[in-house]
C-alpha atoms as a PDB file:
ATOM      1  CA  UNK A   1      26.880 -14.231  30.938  1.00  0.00           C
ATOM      2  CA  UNK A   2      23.584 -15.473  32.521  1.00  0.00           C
ATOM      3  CA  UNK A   3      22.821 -18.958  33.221  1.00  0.00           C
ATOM      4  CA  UNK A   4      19.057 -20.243  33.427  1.00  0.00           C
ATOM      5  CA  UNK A   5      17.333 -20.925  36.739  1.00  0.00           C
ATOM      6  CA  UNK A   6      17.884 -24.586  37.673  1.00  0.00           C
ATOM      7  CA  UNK A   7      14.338 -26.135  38.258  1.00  0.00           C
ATOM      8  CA  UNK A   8      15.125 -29.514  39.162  1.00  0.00           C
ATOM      9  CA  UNK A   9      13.423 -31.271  42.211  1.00  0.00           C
ATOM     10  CA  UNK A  10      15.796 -33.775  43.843  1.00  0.00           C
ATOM     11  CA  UNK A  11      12.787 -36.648  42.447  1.00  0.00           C
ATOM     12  CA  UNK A  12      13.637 -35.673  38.417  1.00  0.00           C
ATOM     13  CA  UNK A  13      16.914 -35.466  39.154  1.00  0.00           C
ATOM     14  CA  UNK A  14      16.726 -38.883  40.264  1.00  0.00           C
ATOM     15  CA  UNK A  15      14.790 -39.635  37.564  1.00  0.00           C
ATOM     16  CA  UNK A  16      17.394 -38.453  34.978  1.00  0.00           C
ATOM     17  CA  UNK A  17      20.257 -40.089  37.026  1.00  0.00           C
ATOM     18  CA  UNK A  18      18.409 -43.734  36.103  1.00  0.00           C
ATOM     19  CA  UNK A  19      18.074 -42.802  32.481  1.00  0.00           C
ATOM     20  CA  UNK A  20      21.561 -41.410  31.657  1.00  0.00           C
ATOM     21  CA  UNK A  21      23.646 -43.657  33.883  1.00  0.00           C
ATOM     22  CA  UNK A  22      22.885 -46.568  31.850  1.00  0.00           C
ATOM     23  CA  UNK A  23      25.704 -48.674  30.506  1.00  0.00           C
ATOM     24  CA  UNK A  24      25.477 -48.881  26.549  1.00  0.00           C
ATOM     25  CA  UNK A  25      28.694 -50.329  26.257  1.00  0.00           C
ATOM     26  CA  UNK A  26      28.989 -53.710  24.474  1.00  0.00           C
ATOM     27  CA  UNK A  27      32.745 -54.287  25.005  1.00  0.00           C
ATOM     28  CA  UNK A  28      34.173 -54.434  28.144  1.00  0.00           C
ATOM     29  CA  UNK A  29      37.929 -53.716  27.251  1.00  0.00           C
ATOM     30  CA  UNK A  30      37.109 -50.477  26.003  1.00  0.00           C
ATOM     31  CA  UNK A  31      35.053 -49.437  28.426  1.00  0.00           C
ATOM     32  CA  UNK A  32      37.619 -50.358  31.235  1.00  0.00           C
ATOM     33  CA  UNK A  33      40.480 -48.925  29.298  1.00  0.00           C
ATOM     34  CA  UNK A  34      38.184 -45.270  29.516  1.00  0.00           C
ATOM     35  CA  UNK A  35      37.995 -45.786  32.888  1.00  0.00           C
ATOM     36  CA  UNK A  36      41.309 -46.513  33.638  1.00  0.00           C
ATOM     37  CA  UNK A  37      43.074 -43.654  31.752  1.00  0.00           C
ATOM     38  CA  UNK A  38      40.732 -41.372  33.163  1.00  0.00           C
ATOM     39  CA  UNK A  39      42.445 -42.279  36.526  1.00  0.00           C
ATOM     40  CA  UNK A  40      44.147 -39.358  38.538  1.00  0.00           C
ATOM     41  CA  UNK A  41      46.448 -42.216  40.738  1.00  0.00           C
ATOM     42  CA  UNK A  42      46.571 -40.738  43.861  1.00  0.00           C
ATOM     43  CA  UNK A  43      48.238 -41.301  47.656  1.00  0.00           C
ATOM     44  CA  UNK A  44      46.701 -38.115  49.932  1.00  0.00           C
ATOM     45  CA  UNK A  45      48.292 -39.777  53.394  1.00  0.00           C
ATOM     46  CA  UNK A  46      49.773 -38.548  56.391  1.00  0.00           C
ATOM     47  CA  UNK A  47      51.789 -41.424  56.352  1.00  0.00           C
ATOM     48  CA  UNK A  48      53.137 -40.665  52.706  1.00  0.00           C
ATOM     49  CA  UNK A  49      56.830 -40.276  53.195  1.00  0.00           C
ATOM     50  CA  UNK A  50      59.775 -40.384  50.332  1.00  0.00           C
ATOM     51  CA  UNK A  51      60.136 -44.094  50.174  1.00  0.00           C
ATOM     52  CA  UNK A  52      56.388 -44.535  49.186  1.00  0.00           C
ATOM     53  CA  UNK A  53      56.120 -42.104  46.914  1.00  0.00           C
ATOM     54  CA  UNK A  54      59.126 -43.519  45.169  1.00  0.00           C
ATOM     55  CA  UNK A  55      57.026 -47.058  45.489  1.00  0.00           C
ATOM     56  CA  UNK A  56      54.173 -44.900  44.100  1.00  0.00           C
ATOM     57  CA  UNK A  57      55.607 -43.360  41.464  1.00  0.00           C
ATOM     58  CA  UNK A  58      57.363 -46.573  39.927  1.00  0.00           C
ATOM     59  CA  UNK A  59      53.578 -48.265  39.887  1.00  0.00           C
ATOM     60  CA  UNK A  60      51.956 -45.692  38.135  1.00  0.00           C
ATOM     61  CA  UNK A  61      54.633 -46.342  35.585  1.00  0.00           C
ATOM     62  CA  UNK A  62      54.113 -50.102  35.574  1.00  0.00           C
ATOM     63  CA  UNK A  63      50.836 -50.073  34.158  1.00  0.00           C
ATOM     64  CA  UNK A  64      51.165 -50.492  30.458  1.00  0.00           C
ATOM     65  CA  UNK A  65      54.028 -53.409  31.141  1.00  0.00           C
ATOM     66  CA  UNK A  66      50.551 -55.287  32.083  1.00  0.00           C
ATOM     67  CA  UNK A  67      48.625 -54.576  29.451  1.00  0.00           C
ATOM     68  CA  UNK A  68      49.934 -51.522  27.014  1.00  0.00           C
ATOM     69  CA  UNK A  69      46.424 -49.879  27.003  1.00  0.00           C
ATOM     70  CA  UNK A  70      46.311 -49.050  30.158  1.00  0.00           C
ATOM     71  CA  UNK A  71      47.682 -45.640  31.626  1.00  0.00           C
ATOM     72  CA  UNK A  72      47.093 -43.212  34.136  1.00  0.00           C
ATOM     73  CA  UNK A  73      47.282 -39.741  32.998  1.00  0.00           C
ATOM     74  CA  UNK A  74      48.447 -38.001  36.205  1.00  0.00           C
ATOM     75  CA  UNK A  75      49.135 -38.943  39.839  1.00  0.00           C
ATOM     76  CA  UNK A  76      47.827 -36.515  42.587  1.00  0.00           C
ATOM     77  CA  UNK A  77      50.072 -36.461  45.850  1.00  0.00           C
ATOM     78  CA  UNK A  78      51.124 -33.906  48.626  1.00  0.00           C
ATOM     79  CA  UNK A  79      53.099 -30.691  48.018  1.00  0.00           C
ATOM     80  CA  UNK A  80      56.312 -31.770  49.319  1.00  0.00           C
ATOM     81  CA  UNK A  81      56.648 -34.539  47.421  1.00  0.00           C
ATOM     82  CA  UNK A  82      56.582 -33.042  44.219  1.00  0.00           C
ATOM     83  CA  UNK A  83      59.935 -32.520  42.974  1.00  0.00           C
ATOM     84  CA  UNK A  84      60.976 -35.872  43.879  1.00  0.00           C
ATOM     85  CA  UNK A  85      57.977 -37.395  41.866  1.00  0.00           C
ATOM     86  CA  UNK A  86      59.101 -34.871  38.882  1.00  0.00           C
ATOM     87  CA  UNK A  87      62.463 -36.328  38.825  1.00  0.00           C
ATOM     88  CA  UNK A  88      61.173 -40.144  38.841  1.00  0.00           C
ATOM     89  CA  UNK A  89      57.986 -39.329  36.195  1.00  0.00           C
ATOM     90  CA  UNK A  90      60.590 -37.410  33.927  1.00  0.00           C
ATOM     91  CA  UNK A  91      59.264 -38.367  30.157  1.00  0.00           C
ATOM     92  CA  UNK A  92      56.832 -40.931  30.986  1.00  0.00           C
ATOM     93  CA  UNK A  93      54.140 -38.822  30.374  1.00  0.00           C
ATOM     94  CA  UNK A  94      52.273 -38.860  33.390  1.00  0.00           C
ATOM     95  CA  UNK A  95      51.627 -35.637  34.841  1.00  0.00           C
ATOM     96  CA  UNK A  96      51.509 -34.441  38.614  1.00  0.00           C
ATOM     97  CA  UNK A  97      48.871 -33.223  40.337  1.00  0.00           C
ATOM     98  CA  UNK A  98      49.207 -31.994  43.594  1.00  0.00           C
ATOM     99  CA  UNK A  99      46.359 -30.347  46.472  1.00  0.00           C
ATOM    100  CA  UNK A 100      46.238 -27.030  47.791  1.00  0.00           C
ATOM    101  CA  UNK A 101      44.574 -23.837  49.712  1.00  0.00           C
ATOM    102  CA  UNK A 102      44.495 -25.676  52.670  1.00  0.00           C
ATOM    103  CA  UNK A 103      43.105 -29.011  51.705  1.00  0.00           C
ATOM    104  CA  UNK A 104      40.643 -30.646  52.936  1.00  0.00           C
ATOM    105  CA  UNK A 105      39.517 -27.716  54.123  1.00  0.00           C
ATOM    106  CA  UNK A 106      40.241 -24.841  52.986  1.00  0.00           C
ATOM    107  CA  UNK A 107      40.300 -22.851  56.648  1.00  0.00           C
ATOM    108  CA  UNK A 108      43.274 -20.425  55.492  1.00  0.00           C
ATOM    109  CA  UNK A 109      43.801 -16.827  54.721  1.00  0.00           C
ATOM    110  CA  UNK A 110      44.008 -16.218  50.931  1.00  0.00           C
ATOM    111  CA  UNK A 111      47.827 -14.535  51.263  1.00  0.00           C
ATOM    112  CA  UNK A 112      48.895 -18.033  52.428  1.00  0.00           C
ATOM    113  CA  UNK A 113      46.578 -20.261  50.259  1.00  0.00           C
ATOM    114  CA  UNK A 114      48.515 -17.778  47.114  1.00  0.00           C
ATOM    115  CA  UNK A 115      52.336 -18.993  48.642  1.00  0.00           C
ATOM    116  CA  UNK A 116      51.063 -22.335  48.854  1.00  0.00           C
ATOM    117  CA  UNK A 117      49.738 -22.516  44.967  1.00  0.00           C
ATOM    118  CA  UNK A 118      53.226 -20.155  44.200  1.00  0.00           C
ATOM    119  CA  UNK A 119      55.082 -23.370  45.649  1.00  0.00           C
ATOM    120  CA  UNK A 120      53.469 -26.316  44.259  1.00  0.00           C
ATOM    121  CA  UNK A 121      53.969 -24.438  40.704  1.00  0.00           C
ATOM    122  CA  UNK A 122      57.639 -23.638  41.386  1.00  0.00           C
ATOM    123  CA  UNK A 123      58.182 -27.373  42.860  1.00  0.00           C
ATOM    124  CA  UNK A 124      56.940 -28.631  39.063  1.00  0.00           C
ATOM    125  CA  UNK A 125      53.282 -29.844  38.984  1.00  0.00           C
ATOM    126  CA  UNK A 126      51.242 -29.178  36.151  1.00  0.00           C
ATOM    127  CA  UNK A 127      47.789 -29.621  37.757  1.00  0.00           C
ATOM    128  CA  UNK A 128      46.377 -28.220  40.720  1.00  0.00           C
ATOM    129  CA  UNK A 129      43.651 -28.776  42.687  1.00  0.00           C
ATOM    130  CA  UNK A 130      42.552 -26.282  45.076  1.00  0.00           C
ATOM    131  CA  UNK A 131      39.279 -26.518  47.503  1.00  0.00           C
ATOM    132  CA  UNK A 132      37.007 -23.930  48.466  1.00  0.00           C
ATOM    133  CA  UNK A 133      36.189 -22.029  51.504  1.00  0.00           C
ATOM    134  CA  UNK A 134      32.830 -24.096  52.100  1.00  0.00           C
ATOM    135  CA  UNK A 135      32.471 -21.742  54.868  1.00  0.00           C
ATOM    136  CA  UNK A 136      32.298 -18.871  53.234  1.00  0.00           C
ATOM    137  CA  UNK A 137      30.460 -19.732  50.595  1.00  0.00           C
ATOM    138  CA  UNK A 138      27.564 -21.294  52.959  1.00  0.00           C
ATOM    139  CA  UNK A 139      27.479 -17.855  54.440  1.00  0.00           C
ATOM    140  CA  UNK A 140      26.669 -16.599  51.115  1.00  0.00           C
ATOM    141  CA  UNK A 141      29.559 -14.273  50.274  1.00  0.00           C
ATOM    142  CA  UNK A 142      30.025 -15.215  47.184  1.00  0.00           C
ATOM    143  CA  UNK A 143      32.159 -12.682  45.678  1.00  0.00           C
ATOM    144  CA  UNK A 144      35.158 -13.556  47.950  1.00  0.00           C
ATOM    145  CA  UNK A 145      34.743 -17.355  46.952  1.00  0.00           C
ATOM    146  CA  UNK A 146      35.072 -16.053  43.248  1.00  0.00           C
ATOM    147  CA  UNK A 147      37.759 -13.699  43.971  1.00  0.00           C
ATOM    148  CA  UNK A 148      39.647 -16.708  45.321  1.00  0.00           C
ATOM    149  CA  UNK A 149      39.684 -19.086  42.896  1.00  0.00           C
ATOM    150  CA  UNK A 150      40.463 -16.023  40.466  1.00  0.00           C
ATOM    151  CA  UNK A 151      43.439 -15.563  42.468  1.00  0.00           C
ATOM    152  CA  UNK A 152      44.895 -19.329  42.755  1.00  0.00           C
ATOM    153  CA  UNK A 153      43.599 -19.010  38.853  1.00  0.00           C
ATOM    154  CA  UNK A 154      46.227 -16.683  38.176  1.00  0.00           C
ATOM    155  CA  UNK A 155      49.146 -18.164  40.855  1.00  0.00           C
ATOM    156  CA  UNK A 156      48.765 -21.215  39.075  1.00  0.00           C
ATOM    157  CA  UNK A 157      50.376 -19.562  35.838  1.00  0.00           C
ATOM    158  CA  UNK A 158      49.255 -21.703  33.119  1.00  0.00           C
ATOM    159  CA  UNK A 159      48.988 -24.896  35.077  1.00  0.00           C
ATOM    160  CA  UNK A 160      45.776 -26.767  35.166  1.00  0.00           C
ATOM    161  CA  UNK A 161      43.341 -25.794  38.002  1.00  0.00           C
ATOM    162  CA  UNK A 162      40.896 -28.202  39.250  1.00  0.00           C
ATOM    163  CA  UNK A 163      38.341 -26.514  41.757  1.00  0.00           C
ATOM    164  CA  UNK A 164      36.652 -28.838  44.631  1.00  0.00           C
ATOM    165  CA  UNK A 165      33.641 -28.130  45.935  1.00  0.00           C
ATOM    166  CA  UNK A 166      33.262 -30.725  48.486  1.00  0.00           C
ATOM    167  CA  UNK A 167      29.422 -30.971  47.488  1.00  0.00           C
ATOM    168  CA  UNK A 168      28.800 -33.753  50.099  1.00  0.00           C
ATOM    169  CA  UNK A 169      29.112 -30.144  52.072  1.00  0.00           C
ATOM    170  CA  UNK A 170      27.320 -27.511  50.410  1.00  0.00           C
ATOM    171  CA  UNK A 171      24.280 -30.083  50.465  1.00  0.00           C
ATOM    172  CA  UNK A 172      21.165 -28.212  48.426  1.00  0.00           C
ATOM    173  CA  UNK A 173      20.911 -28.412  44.506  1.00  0.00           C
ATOM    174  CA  UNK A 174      20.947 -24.252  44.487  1.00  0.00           C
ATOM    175  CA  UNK A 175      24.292 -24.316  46.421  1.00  0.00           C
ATOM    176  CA  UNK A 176      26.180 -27.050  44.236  1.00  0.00           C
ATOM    177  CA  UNK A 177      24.699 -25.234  41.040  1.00  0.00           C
ATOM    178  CA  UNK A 178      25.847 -21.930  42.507  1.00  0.00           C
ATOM    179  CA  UNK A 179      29.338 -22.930  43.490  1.00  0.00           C
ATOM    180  CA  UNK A 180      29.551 -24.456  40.275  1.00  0.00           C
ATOM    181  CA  UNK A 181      29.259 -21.362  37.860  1.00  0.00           C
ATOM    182  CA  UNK A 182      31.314 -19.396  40.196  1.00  0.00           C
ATOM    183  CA  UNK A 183      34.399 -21.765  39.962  1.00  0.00           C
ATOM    184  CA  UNK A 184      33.568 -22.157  35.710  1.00  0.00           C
ATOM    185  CA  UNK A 185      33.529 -17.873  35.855  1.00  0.00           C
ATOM    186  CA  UNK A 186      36.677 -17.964  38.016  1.00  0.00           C
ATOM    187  CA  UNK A 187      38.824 -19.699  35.623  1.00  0.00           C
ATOM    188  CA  UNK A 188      38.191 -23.452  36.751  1.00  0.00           C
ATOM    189  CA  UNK A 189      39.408 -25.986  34.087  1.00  0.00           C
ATOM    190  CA  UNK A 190      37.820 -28.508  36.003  1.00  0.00           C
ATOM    191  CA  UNK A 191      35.355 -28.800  38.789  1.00  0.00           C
ATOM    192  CA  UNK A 192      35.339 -31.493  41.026  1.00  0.00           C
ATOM    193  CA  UNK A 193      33.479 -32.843  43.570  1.00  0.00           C
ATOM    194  CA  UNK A 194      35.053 -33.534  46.573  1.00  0.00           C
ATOM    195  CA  UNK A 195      38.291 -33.786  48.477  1.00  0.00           C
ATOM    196  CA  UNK A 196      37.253 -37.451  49.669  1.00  0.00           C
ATOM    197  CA  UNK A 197      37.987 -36.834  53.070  1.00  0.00           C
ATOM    198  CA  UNK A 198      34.622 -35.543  53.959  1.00  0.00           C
ATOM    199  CA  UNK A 199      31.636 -37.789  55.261  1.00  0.00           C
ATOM    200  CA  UNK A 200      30.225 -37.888  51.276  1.00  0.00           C
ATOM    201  CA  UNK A 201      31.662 -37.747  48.449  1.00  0.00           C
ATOM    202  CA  UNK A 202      31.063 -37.920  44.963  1.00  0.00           C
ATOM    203  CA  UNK A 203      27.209 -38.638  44.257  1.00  0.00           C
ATOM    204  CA  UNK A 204      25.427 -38.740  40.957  1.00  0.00           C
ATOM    205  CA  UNK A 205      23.416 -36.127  42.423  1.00  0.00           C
ATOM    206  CA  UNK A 206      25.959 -33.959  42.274  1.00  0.00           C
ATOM    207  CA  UNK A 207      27.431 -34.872  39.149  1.00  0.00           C
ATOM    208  CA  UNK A 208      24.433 -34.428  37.513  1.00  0.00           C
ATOM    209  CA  UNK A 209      23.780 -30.706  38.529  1.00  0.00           C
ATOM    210  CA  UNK A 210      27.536 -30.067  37.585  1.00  0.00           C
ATOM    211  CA  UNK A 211      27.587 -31.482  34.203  1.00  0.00           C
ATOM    212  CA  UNK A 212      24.802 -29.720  33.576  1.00  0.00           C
ATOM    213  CA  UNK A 213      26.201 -26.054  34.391  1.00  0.00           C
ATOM    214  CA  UNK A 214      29.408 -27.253  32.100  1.00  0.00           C
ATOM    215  CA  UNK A 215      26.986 -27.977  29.535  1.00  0.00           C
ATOM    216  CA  UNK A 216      25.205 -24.830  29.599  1.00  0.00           C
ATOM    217  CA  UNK A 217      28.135 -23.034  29.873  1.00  0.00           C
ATOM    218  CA  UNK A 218      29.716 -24.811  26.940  1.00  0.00           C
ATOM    219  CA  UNK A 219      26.684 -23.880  24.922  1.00  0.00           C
ATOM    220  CA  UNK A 220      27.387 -20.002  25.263  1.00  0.00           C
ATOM    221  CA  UNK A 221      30.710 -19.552  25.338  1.00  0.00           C
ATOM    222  CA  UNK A 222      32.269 -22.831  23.400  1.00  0.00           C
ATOM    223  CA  UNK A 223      34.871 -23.570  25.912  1.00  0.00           C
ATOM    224  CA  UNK A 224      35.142 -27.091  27.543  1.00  0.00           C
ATOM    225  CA  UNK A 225      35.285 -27.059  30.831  1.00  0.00           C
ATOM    226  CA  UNK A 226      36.248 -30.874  32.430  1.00  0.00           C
ATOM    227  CA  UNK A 227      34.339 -32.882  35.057  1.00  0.00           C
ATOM    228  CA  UNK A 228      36.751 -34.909  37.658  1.00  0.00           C
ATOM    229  CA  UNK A 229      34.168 -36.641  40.482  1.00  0.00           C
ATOM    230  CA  UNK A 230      36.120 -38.089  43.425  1.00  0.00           C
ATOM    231  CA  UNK A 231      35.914 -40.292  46.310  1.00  0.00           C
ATOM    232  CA  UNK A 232      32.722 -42.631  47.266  1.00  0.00           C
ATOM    233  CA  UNK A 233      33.639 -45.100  44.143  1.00  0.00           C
ATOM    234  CA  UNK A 234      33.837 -48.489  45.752  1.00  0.00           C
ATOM    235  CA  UNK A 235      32.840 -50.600  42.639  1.00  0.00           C
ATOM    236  CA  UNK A 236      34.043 -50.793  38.799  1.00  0.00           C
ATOM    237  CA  UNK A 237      30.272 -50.360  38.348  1.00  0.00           C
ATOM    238  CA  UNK A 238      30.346 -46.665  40.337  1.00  0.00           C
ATOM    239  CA  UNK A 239      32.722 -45.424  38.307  1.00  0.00           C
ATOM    240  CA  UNK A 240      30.780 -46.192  34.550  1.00  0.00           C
ATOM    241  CA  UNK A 241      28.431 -44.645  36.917  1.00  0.00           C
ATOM    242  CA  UNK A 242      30.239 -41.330  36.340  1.00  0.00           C
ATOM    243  CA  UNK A 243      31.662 -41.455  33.036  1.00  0.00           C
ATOM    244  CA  UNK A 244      28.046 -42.670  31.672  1.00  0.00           C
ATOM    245  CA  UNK A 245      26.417 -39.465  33.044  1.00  0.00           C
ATOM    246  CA  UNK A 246      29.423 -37.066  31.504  1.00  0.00           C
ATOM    247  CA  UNK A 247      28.948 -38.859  28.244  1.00  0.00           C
ATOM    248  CA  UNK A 248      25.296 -38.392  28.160  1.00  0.00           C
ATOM    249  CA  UNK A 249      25.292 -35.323  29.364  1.00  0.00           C
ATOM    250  CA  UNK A 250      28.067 -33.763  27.571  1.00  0.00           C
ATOM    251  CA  UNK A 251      29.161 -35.782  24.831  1.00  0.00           C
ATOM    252  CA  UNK A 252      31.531 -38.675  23.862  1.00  0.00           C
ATOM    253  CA  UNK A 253      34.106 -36.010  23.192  1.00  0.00           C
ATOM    254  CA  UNK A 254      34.835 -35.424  26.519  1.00  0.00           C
ATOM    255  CA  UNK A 255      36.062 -39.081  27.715  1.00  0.00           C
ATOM    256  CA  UNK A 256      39.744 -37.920  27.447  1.00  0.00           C
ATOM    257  CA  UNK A 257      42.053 -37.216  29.856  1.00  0.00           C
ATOM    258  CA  UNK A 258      42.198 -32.847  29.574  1.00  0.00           C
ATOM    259  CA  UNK A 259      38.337 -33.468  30.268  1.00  0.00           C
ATOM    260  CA  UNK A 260      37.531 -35.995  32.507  1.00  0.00           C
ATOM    261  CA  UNK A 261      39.195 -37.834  35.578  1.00  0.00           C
ATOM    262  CA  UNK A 262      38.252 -40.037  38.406  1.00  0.00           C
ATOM    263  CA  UNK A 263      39.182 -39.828  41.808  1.00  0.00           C
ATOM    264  CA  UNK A 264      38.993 -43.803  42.450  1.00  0.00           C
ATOM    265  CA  UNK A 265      42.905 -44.737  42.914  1.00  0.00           C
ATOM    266  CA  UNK A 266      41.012 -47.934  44.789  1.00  0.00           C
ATOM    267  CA  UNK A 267      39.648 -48.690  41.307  1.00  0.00           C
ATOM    268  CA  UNK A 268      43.198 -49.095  39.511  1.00  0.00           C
ATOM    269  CA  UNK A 269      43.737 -53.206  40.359  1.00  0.00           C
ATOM    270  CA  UNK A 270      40.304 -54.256  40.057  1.00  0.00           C
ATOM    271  CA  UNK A 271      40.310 -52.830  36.895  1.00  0.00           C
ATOM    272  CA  UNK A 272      43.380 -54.367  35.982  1.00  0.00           C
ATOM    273  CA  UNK A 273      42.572 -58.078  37.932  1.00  0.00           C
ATOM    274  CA  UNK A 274      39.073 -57.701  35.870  1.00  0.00           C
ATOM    275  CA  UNK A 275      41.387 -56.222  32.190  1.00  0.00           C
ATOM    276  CA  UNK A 276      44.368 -59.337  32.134  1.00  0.00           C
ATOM    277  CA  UNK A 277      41.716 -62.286  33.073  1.00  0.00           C
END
């Protein structure tokens, strides 16, 4: 499986980002509702304790008592915290995502970064999302990075695995392309784009090069990969941002939850304050 050279210059990218970010929406309710369901809810704190996440939990569950459209599909929290949030989230539908292989930043030993996906799949989530070794992959060994996320691929045992790049990191337009097919070759069901604890996160830039290589990689093999950007979304506005380009890029099909998320937990009450006016 070959994919074209990627001849972009960072000026037609731009260019591309201004035509296909557009907003062609006419109604507002629907297009807040997208937004909103595409929502992966998320506390990553190192003041998260039990007590907030059962405060956490019980609000990701309040949504549709204030207004019935609206609900998140998953929540994203810390590994130890997962069993508790099973028992709480138990037939509400809303799945659990949890971080691993040494998130943020992904400085661990394989062996251990394999116990830690082993645990967060025996403690009950259904989604994981691992980050690479930017290191490593800057350094251009490329073959470990792949035989990585093949590895947490196959530790995750069915579950869904979302790969972070942290592109803010790997910088150039060759190395986000690059890091891109190796995660969709690996067994990525997702790529994302950043951790959101790194100096920049998600950019259209980015986003653009990504949903291209899902695109292209769609177009050989069929298979749908899904697109989750993260972090840097300050505004409603950023966000359409996002699902704008994923729409143009890859189709209205893939607005739905198994295909595209936001990492904008910020996001949740303005959407809301703007949704119940």
């Amino acid at each position: 499986m070959n994919f074209r050279p990627y001849n972009y210059t960072e000026d037609e990218l731009q260019q591309r980002i201004a035509e296909l970010s557009r907003n062609t929406y006419t109604d507002r309710k629907e297009l807040l509702t997208k937004l909103f369901n595409s929502i992966d809810y998320t506390t990553l704190e190192s003041t998260d304790n039990a007590e907030k996440i059962d405060k956490f939990c019980a609000k990701a569950m309040s949504f549709p008592s204030i207004a019935k459209e609206l609900k998140v599909p998953a929540i994203c929290i810390y590994s130890p915290f997962i069993a508790q949030a099973k028992k709480i989230l138990k037939d509400s539908g809303i799945r659990i995502a949890t971080v691993a292989c040494c998130f943020p930043t992904g400085q661990m030993p394989i062996e251990v970064k394999i116990k830690e996906v082993e645990y967060c799949v025996e403690q009950g989530a259904d989604e994981v999302d691992m980050v690479i070794s930017r290191g490593t992959m800057l350094r251009g060994d490329y073959e470990t990075v792949g035989q990585e996320i093949a590895a947490v691929k196959k530790a995750c045992n069915g579950r869904t695995l979302k790969v972070i790049l942290e592109t803010g990191d790997l910088a150039t337009i060759e190395n986000i392309r690059r890091a891109s097919i190796i995660a969709i070759k690996n067994g990525a069901d997702f790529i994302k784009t950043s951790t959101g604890k790194s100096s920049e996160s998600a950019t259209p830039r980015a986003a653009i090069i990504m949903l291209d290589t899902i695109k292209e990689y769609h177009e050989m093999t069929g298979k749908k990969i899904g697109f989750k950007p993260a972090g840097g979304m300050k505004t409603i506005d950023d966000a359409i941002t996002y699902l704008m380009l994923t729409e143009n890029i890859l189709g209205k099909e893939w607005i739905q939850p198994m295909l595209f998320r936001l990492g904008t937990s910020r996001l949740a009450d303005k959407i809301i304050d703007e949704f119940t006016l």
